[in-house]
C-alpha atoms as a PDB file:
ATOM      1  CA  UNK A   1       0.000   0.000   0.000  1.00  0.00           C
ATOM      2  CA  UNK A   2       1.435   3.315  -1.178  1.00  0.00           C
ATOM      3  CA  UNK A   3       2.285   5.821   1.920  1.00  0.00           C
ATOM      4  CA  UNK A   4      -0.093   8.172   2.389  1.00  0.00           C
ATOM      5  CA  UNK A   5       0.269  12.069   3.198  1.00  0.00           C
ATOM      6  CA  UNK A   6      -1.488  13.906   5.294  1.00  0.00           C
ATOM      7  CA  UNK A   7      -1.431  17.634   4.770  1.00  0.00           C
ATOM      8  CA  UNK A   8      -3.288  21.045   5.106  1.00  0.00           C
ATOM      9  CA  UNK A   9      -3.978  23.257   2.055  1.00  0.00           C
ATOM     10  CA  UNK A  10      -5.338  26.742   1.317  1.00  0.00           C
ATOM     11  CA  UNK A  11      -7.732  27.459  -0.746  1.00  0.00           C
ATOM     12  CA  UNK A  12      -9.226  31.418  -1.124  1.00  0.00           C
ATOM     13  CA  UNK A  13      -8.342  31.366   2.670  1.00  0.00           C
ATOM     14  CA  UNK A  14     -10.097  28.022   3.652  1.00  0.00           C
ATOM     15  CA  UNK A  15      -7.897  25.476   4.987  1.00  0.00           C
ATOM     16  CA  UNK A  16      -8.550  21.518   3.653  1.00  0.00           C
ATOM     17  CA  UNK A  17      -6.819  18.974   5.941  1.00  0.00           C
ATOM     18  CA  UNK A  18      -6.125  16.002   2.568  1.00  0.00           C
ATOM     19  CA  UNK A  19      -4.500  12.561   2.791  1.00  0.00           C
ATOM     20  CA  UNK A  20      -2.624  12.160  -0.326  1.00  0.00           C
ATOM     21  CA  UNK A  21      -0.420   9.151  -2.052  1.00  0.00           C
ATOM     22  CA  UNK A  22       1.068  12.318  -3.931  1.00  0.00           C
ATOM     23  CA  UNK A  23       4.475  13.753  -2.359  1.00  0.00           C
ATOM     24  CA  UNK A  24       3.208  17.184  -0.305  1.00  0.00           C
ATOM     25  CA  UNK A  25       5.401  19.333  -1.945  1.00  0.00           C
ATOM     26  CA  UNK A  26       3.196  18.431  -5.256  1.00  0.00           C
ATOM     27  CA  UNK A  27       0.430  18.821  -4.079  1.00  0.00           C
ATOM     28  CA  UNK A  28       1.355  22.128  -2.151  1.00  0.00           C
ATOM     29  CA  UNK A  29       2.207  23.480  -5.149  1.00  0.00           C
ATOM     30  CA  UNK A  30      -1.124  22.262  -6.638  1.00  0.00           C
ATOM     31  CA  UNK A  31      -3.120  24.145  -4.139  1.00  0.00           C
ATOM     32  CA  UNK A  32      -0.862  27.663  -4.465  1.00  0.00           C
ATOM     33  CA  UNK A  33      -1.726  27.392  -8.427  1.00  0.00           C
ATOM     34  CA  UNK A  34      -5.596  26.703  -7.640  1.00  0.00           C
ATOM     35  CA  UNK A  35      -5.074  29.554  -5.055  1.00  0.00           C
ATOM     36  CA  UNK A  36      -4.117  32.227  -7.454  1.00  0.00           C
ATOM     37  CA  UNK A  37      -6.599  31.278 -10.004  1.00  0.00           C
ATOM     38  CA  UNK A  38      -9.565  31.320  -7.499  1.00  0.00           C
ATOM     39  CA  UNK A  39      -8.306  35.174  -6.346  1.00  0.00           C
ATOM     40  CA  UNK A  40      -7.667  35.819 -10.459  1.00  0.00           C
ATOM     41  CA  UNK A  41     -11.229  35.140 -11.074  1.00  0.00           C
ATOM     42  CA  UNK A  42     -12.891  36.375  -8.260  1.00  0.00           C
ATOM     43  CA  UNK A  43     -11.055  39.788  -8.522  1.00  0.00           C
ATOM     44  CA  UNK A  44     -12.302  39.814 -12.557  1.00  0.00           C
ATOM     45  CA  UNK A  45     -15.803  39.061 -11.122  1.00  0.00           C
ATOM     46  CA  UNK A  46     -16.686  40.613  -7.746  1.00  0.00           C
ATOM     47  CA  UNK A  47     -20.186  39.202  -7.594  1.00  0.00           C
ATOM     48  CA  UNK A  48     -18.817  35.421  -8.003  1.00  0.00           C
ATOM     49  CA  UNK A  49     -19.100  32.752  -5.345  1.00  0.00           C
ATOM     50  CA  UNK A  50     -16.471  30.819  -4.560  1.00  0.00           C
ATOM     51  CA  UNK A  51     -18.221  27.358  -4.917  1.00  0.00           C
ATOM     52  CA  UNK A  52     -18.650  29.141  -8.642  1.00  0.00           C
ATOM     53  CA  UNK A  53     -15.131  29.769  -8.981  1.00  0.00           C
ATOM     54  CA  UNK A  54     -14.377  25.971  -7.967  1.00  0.00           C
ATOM     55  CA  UNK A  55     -16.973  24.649 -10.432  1.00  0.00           C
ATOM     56  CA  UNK A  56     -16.107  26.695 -13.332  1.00  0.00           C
ATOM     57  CA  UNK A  57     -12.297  25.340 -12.416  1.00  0.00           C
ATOM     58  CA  UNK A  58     -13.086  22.038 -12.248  1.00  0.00           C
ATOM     59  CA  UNK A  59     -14.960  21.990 -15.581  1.00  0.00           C
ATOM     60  CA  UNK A  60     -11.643  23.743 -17.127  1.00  0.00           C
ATOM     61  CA  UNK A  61      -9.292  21.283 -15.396  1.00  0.00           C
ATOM     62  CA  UNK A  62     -11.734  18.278 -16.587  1.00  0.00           C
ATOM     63  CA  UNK A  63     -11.532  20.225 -19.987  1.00  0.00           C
ATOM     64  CA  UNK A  64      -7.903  20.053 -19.862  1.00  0.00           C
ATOM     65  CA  UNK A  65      -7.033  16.339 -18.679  1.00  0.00           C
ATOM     66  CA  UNK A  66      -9.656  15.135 -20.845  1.00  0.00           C
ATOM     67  CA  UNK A  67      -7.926  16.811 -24.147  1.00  0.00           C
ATOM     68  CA  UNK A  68      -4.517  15.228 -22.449  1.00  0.00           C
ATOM     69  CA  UNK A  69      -5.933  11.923 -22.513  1.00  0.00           C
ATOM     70  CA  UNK A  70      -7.142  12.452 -25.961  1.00  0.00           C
ATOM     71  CA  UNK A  71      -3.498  13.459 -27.142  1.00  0.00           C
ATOM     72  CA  UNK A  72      -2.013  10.727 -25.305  1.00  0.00           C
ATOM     73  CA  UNK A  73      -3.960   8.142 -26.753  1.00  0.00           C
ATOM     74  CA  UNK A  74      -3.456  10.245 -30.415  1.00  0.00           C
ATOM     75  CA  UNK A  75       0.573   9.557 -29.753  1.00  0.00           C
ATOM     76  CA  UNK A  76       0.520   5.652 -28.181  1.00  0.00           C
ATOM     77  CA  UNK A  77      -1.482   5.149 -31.673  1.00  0.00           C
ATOM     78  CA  UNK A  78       1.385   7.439 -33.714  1.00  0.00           C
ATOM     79  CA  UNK A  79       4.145   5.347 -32.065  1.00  0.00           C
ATOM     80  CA  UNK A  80       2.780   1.987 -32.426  1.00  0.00           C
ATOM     81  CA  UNK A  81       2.248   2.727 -36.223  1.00  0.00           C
ATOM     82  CA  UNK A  82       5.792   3.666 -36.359  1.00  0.00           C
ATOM     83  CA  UNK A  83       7.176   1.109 -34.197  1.00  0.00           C
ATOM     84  CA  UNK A  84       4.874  -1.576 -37.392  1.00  0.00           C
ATOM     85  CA  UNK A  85       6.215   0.733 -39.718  1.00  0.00           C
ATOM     86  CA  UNK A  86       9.660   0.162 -38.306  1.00  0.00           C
ATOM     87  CA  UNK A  87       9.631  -3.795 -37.923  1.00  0.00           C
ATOM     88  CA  UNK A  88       8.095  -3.813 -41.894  1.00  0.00           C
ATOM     89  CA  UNK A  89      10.980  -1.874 -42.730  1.00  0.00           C
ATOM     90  CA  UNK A  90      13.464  -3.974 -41.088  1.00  0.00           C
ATOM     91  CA  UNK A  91      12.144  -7.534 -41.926  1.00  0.00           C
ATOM     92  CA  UNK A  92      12.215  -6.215 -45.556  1.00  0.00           C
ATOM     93  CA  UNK A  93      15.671  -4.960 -44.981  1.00  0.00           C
ATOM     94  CA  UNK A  94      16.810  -8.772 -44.333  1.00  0.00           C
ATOM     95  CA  UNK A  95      14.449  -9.675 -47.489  1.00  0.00           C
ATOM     96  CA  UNK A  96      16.255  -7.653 -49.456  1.00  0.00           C
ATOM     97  CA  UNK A  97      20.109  -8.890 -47.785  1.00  0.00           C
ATOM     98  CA  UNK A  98      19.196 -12.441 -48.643  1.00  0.00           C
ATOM     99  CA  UNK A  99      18.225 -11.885 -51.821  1.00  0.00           C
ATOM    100  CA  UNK A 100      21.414  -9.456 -52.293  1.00  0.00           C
ATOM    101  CA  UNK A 101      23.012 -13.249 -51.029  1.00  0.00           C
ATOM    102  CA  UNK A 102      21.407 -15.606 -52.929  1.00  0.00           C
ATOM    103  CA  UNK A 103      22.225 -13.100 -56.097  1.00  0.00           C
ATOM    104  CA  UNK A 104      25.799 -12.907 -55.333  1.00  0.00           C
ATOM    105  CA  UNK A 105      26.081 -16.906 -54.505  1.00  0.00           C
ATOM    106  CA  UNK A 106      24.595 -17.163 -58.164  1.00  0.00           C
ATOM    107  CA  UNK A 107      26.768 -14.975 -59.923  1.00  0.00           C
ATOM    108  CA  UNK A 108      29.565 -16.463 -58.058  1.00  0.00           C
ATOM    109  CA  UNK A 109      28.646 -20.247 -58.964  1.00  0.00           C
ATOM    110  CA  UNK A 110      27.990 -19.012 -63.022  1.00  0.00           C
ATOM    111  CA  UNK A 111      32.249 -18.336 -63.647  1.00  0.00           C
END
């Protein structure tokens, strides 16, 4: 079982006690860039709630790992083509050596 952290954030002033597999100074860090966000948007938009902040947050940071996975799956498929490209290339490489070979054994026997 992984170890697990325990830790105290800040969020717009409101501390969150967390337990976290994550190493603290991560997830420290984590909760400083959520921080500053939060106080970005809320001094754009003086009427906002907080819980609005965190939602419209959340949807961007869903928004965000979501397009991740997307390009992450869009490069495993990328490199597997070129790892089938690669392995066509070499076993007609060694196609193309033996029949260099065989060509060479030919001309050799017809003196």
């Amino acid at each position: 079982m992984p170890n697990r952290n325990r830790l105290t954030i800040q969020i717009n002033g409101i501390k969150y006690p967390i337990v976290t597999a994550e190493e603290p100074e991560y997830v420290t860090e984590l909760a400083r860039e959520m921080d500053k966000t939060v106080m970005e948007l809320m001094a754009v938009n003086k009427s906002i709630s907080v819980n609005e902040v965190l939602v419209l947050l959340a949807l961007g940071y869903l928004d965000l790992s979501k397009k991740a996975e997307a390009n992450a799956d869009n490069l495993r498929g990328q490199i597997t083509k070129y790892a089938q490209d690669a392995s066509q290339a070499r076993t007609e490489l060694l196609e193309a050596r033996r029949e260099v070979e065989r060509l060479m054994r030919k001309q050799g026997g017809e003196k």
